[in-house]
N, C-alpha and C. Protein backbone atom coordinates (compact mmCIF):
# COMPACT_ATOMS: atom_id res chain seq x y z
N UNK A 1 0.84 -1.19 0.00
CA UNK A 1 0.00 0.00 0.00
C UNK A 1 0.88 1.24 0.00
N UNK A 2 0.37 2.17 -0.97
CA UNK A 2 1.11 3.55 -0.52
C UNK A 2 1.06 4.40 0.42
N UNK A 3 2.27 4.38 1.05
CA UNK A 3 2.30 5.28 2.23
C UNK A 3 1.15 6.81 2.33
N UNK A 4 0.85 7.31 0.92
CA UNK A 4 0.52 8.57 0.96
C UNK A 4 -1.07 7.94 1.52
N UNK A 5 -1.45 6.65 1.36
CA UNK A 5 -2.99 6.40 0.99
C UNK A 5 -3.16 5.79 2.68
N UNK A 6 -2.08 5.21 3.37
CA UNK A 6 -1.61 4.63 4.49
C UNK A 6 -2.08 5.78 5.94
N UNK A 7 -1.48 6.88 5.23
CA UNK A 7 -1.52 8.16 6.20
C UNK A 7 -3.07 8.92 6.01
N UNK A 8 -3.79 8.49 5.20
CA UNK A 8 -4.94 9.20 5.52
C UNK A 8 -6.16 8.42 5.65
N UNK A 9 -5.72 7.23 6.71
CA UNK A 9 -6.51 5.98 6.66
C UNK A 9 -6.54 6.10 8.29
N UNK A 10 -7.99 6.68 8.48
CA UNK A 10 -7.95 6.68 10.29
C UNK A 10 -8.18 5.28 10.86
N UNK A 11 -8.17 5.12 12.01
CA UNK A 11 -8.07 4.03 12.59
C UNK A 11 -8.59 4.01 13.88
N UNK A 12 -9.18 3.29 14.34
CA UNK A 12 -10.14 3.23 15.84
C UNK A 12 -9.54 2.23 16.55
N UNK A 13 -9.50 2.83 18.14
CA UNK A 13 -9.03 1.38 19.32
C UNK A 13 -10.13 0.52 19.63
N UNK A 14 -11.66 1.93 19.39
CA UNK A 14 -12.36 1.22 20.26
C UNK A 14 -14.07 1.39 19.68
N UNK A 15 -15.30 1.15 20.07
CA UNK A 15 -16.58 1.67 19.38
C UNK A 15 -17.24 1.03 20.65
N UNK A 16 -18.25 2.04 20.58
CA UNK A 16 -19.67 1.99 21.62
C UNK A 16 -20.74 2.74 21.40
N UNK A 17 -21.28 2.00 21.95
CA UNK A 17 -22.94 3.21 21.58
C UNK A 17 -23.82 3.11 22.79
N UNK A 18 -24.09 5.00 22.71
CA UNK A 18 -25.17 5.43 24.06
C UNK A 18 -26.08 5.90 23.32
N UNK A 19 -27.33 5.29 23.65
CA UNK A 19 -28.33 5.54 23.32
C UNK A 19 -28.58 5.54 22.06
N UNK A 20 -28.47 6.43 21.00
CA UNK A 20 -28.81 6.60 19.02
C UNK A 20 -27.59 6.72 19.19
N UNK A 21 -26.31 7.28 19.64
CA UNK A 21 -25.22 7.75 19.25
C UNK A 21 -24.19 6.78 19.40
N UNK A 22 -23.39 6.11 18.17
CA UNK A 22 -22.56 5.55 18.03
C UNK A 22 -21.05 6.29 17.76
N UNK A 23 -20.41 6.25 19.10
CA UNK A 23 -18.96 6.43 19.13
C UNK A 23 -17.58 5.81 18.63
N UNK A 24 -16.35 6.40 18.17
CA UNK A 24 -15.10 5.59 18.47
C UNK A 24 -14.25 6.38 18.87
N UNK A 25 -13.48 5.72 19.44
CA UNK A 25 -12.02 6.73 19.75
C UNK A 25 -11.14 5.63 18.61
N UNK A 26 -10.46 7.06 17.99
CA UNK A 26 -9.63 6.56 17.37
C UNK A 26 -7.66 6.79 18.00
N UNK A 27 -7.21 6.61 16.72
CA UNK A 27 -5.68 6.04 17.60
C UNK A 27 -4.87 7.35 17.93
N UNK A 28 -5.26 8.42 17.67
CA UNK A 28 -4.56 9.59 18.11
C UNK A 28 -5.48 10.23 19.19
N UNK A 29 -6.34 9.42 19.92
CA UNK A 29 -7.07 9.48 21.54
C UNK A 29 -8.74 10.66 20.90
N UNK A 30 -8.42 10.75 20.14
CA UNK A 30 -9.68 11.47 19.17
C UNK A 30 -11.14 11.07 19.56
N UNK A 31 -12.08 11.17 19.69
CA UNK A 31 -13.40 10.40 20.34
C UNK A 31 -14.48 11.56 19.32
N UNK A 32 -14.99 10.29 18.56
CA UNK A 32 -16.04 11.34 17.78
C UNK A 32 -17.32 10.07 17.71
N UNK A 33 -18.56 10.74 17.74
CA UNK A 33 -19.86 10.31 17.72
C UNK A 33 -20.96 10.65 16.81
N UNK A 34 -21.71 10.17 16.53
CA UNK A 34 -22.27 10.24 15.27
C UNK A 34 -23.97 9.70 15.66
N UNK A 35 -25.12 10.51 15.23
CA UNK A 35 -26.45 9.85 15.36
C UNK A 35 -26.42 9.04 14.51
N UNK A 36 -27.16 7.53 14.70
CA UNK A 36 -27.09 6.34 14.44
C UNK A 36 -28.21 6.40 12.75
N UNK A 37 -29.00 7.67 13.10
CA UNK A 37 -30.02 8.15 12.14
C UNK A 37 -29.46 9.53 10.84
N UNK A 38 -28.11 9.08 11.25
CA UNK A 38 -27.37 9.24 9.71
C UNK A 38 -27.80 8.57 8.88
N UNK A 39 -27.24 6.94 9.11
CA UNK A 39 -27.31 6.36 7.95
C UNK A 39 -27.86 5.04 7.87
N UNK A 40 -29.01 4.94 6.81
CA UNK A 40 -30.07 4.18 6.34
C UNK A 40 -30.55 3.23 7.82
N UNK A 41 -29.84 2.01 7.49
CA UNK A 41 -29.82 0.92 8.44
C UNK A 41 -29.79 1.07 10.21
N UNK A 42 -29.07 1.98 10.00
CA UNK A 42 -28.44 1.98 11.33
C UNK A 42 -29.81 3.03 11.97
N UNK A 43 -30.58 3.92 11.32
CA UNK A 43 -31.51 4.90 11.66
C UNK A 43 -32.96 3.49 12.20
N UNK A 44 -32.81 2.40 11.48
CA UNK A 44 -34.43 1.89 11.72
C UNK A 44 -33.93 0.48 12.71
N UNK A 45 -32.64 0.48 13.40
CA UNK A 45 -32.48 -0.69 13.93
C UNK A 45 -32.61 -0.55 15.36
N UNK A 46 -33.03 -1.83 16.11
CA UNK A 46 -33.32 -1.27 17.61
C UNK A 46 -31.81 -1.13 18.43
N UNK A 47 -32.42 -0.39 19.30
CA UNK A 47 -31.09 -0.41 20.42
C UNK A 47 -29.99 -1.71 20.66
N UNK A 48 -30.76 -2.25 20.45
CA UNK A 48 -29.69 -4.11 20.83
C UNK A 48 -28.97 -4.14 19.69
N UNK A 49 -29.68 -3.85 17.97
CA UNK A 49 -28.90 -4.03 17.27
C UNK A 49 -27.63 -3.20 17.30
N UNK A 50 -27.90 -1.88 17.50
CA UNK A 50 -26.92 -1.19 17.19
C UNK A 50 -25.55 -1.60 18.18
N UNK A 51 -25.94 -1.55 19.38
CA UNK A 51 -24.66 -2.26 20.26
C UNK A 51 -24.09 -3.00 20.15
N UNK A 52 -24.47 -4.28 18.96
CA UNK A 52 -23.67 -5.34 18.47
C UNK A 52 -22.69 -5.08 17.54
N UNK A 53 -22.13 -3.54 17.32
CA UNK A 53 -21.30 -3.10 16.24
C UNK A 53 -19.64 -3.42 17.05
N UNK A 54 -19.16 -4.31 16.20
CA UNK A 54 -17.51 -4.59 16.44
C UNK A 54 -16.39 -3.77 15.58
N UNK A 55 -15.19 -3.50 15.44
CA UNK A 55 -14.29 -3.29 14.98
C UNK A 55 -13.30 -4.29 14.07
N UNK A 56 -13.48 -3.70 12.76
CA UNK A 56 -12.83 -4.74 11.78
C UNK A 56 -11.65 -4.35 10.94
N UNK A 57 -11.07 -4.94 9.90
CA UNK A 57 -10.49 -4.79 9.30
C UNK A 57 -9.46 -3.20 10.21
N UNK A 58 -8.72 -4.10 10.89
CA UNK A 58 -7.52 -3.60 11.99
C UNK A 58 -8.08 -1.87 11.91
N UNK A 59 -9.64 -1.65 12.51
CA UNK A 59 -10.30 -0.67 13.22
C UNK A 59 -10.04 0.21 12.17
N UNK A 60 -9.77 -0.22 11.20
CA UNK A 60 -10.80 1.14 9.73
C UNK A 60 -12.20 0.69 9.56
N UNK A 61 -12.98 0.39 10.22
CA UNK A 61 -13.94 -0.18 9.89
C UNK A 61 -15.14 -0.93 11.14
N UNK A 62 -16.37 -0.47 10.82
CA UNK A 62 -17.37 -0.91 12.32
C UNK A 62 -18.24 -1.82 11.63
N UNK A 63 -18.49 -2.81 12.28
CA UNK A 63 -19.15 -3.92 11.26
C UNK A 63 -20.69 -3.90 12.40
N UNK A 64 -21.42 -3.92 11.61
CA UNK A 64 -22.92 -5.11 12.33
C UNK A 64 -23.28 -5.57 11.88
N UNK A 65 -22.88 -6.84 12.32
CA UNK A 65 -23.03 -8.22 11.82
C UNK A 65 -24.46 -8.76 11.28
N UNK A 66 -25.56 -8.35 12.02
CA UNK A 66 -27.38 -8.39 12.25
C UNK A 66 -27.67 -7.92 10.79
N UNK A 67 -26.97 -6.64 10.92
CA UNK A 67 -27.90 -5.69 10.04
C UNK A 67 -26.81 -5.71 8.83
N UNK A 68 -25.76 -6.10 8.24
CA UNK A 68 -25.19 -6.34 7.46
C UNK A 68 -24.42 -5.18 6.86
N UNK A 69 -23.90 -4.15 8.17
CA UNK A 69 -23.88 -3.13 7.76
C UNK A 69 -22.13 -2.57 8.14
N UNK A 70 -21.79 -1.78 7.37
CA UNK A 70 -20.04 -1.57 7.33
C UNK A 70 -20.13 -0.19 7.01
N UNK A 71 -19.62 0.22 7.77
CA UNK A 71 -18.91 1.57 7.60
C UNK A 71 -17.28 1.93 7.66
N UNK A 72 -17.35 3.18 6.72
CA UNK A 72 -15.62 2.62 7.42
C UNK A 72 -15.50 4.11 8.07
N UNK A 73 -14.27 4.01 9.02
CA UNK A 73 -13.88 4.86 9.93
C UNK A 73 -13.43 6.33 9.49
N UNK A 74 -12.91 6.24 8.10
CA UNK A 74 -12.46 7.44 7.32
C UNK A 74 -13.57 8.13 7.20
N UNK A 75 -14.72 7.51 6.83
CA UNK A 75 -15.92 8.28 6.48
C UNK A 75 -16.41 8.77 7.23
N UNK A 76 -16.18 8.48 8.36
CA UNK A 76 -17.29 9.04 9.74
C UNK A 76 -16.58 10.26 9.93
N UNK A 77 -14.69 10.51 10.14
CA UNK A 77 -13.92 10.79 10.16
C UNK A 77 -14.37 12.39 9.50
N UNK A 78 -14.27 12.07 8.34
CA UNK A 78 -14.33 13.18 7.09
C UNK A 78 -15.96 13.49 6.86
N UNK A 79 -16.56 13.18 7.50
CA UNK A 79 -18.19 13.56 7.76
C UNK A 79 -19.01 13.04 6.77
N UNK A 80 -19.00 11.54 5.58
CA UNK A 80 -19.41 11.33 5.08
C UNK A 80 -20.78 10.64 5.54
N UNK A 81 -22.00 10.87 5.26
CA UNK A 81 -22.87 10.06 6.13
C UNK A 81 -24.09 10.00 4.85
N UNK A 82 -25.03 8.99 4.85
CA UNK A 82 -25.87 9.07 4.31
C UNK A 82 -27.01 9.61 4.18
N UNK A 83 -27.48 10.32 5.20
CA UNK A 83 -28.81 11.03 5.48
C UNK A 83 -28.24 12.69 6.49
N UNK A 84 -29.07 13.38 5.86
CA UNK A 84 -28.67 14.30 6.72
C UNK A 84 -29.10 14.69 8.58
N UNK A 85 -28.59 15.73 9.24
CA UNK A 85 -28.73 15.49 10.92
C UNK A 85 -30.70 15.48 10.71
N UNK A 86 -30.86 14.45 11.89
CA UNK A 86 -32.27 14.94 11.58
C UNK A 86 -32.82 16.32 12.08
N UNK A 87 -34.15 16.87 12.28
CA UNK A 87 -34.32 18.27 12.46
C UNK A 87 -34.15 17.56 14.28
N UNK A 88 -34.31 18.73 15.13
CA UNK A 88 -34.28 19.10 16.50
C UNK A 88 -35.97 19.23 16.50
N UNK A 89 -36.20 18.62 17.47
CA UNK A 89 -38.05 18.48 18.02
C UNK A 89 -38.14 19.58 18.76
């Protein structure tokens, strides 16, 4: 792999989720969170599903296994998401 493509490939220690909001800290101690009602799948799945999200492909990457769903860590990173914030009630 090229180093240039190497260095802009974030990476996570860790992932959890409170409540809709799915977290990671990544490897420079970074901690960013994201509503779960970004994107598609992850917006209509229940609470249990979403907590079953693991860390893959050496933490570029959050898998749920249930819902068949992959994200990768760069994207969350760089604010790529599929749906926009929802409105405020």
């Amino acid at each position: 792999m090229d180093s240039s493509i190497a260095e802009l490939e974030h990476c996570a220690t860790r992932v959890w989720v409170s409540g809709r909001i799915v977290f990671v800290e990544l490897t420079d101690g970074r901690q960013i969170g994201f509503p779960a009602a970004r994107f598609k799948l992850l917006r209509d799945a229940s609470e249990e599903q979403l907590r079953q999200v693991t860390l893959r492909a050496n933490g570029t990457a959050l898998r749920w296994e249930e819902l068949d769903e992959d994200i990768s860590v760069s994207g969350i990173v760089e604010g790529h998401f599929q749906l926009p914030l929802p409105m405020a009630a």
